[in-house]
N, C-alpha and C. Protein backbone atom coordinates (compact mmCIF):
# COMPACT_ATOMS: atom_id res chain seq x y z
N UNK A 1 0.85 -1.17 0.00
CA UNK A 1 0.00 0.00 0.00
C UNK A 1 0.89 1.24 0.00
N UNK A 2 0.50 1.88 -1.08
CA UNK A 2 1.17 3.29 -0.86
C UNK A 2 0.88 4.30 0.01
N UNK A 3 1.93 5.30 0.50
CA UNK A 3 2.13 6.41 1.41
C UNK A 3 0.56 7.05 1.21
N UNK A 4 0.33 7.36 0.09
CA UNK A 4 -1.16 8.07 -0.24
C UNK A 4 -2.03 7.49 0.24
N UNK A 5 -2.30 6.03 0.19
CA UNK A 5 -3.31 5.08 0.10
C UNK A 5 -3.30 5.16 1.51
N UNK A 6 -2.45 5.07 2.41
CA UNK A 6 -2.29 4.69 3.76
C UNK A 6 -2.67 6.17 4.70
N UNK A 7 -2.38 7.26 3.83
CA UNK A 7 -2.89 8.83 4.19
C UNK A 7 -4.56 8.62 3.99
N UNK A 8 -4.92 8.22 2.91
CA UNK A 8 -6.18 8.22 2.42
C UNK A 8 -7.12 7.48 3.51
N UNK A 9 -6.38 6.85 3.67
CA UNK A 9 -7.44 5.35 5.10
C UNK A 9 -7.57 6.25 6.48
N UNK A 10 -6.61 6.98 6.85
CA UNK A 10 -6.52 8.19 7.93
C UNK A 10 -7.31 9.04 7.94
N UNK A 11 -7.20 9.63 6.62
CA UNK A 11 -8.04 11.09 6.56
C UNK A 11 -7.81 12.21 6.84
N UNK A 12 -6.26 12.15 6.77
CA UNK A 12 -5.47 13.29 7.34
C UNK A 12 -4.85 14.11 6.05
N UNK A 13 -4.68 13.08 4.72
CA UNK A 13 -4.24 13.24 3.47
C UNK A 13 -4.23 14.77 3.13
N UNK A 14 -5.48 15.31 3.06
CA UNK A 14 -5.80 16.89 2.56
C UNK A 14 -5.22 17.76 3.27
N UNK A 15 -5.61 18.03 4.34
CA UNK A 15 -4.94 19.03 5.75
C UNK A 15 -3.38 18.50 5.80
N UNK A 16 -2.72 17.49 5.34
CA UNK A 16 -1.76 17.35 5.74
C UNK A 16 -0.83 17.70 3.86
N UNK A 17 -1.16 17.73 3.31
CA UNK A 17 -0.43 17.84 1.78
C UNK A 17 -0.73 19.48 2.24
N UNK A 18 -1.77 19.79 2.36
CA UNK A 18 -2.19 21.45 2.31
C UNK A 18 -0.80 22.47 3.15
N UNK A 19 -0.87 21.40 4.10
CA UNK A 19 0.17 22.27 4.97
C UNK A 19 1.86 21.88 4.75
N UNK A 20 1.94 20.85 4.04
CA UNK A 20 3.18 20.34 3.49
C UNK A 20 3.76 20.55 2.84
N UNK A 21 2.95 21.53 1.19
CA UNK A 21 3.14 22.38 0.49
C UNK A 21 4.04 23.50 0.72
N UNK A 22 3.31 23.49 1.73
CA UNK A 22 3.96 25.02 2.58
C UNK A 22 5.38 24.90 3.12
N UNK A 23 5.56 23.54 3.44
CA UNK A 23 7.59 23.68 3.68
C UNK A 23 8.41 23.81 2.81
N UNK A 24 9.85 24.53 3.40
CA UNK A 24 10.50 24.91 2.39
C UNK A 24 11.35 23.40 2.79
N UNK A 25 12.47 23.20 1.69
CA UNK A 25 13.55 22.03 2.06
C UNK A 25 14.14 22.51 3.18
N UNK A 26 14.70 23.41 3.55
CA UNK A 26 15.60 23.64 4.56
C UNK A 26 14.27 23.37 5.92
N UNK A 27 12.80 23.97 5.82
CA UNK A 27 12.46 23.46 6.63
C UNK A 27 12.07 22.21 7.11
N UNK A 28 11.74 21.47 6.14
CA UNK A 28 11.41 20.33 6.25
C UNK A 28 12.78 18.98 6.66
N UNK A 29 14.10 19.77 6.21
CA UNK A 29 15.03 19.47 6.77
C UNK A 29 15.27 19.41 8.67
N UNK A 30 15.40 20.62 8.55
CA UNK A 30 15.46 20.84 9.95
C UNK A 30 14.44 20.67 10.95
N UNK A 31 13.09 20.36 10.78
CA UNK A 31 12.36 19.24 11.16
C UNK A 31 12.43 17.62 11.47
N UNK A 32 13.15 17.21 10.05
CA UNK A 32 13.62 15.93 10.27
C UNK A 32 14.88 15.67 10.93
N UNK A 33 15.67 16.58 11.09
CA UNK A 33 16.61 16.68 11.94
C UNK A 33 16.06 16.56 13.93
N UNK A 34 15.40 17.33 13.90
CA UNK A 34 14.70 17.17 14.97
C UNK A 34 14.12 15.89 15.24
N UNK A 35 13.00 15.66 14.81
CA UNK A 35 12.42 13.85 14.94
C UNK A 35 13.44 13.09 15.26
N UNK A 36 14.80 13.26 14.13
CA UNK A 36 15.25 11.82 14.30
C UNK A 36 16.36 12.43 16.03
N UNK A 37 16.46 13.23 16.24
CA UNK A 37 17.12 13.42 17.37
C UNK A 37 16.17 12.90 18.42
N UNK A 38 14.99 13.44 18.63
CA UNK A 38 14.03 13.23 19.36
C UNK A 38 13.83 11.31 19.60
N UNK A 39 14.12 10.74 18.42
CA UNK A 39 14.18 9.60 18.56
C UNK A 39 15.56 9.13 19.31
N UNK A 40 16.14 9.44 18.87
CA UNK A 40 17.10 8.81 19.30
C UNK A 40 17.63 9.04 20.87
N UNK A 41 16.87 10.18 21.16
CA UNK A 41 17.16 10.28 22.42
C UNK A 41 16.56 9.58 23.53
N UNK A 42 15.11 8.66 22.84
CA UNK A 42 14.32 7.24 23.16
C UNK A 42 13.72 7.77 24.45
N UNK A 43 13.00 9.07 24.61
CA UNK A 43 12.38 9.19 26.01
C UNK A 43 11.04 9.26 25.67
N UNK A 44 10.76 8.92 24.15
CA UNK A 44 9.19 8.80 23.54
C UNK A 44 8.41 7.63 23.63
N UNK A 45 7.23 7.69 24.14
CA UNK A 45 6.46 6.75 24.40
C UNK A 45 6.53 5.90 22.89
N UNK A 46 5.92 4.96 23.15
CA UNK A 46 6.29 4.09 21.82
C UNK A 46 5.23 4.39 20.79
N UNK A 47 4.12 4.95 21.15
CA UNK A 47 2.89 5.67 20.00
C UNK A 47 3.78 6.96 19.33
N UNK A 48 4.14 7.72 20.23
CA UNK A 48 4.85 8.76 19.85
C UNK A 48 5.87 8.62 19.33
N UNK A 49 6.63 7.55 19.45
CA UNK A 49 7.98 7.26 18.35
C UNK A 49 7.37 6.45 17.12
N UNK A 50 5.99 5.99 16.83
CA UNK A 50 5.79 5.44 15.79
C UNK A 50 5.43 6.40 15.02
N UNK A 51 4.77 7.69 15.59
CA UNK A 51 4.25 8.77 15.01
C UNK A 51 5.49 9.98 14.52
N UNK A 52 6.30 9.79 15.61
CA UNK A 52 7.43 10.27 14.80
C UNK A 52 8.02 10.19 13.75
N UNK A 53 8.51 8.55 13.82
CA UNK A 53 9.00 7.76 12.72
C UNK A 53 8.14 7.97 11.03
N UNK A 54 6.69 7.91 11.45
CA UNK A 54 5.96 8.02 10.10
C UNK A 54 6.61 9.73 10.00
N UNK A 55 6.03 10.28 10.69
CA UNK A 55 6.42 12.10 10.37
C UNK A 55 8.19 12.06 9.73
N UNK A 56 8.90 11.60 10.30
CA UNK A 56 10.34 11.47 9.69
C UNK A 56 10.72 10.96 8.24
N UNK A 57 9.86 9.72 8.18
CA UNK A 57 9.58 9.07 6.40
C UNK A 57 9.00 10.06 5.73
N UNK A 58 8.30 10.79 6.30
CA UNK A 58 7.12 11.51 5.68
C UNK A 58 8.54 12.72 5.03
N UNK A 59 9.07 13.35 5.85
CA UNK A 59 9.64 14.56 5.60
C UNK A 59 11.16 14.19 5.10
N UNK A 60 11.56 13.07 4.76
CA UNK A 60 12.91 12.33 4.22
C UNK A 60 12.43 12.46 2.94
N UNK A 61 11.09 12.08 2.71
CA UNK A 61 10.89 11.47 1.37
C UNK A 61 10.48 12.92 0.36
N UNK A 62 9.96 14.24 1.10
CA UNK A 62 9.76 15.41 0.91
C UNK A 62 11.07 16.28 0.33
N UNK A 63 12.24 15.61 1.08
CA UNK A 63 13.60 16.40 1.40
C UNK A 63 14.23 15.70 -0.15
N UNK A 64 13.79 14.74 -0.32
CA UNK A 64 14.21 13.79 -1.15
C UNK A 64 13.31 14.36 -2.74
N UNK A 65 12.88 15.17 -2.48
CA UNK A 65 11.84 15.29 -4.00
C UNK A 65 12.48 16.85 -4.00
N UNK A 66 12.73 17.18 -3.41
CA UNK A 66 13.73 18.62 -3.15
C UNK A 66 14.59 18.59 -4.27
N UNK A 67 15.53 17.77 -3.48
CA UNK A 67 16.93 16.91 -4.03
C UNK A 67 16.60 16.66 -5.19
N UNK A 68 16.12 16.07 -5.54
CA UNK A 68 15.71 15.41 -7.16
C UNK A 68 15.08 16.25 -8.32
N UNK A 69 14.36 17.39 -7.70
CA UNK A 69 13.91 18.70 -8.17
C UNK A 69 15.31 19.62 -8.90
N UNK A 70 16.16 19.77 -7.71
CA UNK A 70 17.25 20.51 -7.69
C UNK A 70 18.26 19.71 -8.40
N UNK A 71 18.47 18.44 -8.61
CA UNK A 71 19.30 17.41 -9.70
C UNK A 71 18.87 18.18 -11.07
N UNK A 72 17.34 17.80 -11.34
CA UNK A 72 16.85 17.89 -12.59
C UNK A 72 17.42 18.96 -13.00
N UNK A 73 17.18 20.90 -12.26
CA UNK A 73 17.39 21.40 -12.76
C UNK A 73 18.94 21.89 -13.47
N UNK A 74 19.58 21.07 -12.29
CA UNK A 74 20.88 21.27 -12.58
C UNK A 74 21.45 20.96 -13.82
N UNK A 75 21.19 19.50 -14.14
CA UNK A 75 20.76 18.53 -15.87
C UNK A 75 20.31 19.14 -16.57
N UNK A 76 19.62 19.68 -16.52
CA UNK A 76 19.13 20.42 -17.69
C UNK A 76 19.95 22.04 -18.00
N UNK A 77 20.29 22.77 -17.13
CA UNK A 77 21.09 23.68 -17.46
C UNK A 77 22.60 23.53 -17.64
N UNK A 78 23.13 21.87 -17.04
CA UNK A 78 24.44 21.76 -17.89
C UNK A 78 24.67 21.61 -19.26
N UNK A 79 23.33 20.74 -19.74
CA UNK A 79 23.43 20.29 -21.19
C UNK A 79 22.84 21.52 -21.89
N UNK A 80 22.40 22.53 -21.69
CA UNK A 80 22.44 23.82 -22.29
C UNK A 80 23.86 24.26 -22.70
């Protein structure tokens, strides 16, 4: 099941793309920087580190379409 499909069963999908839009990479960086500290520092109940963990995939994979955004354009203005 995909990330969407699994948003979609929640119902959080809309309110949560709506406001996701809205990060920049550096923020969504330094967010995930946070989580995974927060994890690792293991004083999170175990709901709250699962909810983390999804929020951390969530904003890796965000940081990651950044990245791949910023590849493309790069590719394309070398071969110019």
């Amino acid at each position: 099941m995909s990330e969407t499909q699994k948003k979609s069963k929640n119902g959080d999908e809309s309110s949560e793309q709506a406001n996701e839009t809205q990060l920049t990479y550096e923020q969504a960086r330094d967010e995930l920087i946070t989580v995974v500290n927060r994890l690792e520092s293991g004083g999170e109940s175990l709901a709250e580190s699962m909810e983390l963990f999804k929020r951390g995939e969530y904003l890796s994979t965000l940081c990651e379409r950044y990245l791949s955004e910023a590849r493309a354009v790069l590719k394309a203005a070398n071969q110019d």
